[in-house]
N, C-alpha and C. Protein backbone atom coordinates (compact mmCIF):
# COMPACT_ATOMS: atom_id res chain seq x y z
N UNK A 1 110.12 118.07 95.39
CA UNK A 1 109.22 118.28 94.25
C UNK A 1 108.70 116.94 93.71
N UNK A 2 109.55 115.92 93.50
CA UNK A 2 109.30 114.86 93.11
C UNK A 2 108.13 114.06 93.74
N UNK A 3 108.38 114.02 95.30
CA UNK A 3 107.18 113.52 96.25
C UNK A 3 105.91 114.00 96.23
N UNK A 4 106.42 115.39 96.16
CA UNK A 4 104.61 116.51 95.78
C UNK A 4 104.24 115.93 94.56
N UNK A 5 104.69 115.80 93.26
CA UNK A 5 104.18 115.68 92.18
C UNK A 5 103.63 113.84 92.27
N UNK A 6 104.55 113.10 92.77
CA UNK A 6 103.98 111.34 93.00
C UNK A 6 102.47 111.66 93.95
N UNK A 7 102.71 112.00 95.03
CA UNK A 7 101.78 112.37 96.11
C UNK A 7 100.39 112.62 94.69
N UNK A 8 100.37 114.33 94.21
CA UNK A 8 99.50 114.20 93.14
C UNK A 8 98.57 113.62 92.43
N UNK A 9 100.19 112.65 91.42
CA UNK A 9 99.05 111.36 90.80
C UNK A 9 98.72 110.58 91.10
N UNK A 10 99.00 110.26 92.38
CA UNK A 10 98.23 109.43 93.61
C UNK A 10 96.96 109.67 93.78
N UNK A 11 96.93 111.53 94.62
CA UNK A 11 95.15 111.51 94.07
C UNK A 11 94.32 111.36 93.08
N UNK A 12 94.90 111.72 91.95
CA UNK A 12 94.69 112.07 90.96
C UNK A 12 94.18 110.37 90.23
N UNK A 13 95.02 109.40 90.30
CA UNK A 13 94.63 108.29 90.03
C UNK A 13 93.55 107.27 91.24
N UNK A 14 93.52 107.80 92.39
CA UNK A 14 93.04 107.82 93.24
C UNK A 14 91.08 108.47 93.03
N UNK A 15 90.96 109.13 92.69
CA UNK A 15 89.82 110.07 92.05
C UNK A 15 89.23 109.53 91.15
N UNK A 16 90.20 108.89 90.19
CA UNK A 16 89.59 108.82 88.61
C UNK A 16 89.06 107.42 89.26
N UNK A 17 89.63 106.70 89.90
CA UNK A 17 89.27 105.07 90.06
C UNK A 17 88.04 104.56 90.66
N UNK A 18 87.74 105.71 91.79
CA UNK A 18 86.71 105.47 93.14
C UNK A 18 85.61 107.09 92.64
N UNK A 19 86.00 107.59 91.57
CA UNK A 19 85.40 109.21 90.99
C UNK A 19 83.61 108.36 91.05
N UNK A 20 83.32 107.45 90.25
CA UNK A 20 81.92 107.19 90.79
C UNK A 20 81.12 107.17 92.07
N UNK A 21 82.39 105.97 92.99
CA UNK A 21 81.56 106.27 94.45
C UNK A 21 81.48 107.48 95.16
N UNK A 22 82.89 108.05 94.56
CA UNK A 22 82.91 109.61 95.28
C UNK A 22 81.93 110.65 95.06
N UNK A 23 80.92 110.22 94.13
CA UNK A 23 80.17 111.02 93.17
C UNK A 23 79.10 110.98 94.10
N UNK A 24 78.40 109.59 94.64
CA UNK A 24 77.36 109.31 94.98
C UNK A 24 77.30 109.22 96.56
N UNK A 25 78.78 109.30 97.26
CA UNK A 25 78.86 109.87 98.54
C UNK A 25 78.33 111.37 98.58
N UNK A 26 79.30 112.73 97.62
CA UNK A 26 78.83 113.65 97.86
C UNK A 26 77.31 113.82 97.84
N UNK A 27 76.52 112.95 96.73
CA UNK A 27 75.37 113.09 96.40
C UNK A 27 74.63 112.87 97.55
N UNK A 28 75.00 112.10 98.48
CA UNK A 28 74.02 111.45 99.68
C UNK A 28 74.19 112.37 101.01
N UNK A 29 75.54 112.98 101.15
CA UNK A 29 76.51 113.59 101.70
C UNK A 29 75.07 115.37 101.22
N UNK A 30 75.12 115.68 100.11
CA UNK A 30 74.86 116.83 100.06
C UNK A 30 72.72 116.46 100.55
N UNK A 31 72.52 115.44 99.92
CA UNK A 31 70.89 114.98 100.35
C UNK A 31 70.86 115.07 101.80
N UNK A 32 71.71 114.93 102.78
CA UNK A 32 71.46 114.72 104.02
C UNK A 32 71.66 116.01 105.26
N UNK A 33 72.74 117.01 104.40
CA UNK A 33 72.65 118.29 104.74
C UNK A 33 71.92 118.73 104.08
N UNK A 34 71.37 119.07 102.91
CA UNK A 34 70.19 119.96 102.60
C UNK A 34 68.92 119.52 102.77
């Protein structure tokens, strides 16, 4: 349980840090399939 929950705020802090570039990948990501 402990590892699942570290694992977690791993993404979770992981997301919040890189959440802009990740923003503007999907954005380019969704421009290039539609």
């Amino acid at each position: 349980m402990q590892i699942e929950n570290g694992r977690l705020k791993n993404i979770c802090e992981l997301n919040f840090t890189t959440s802009a570039q990740f923003r503007v990948v999907v954005q380019v990501t969704y421009l290039l399939f539609v």
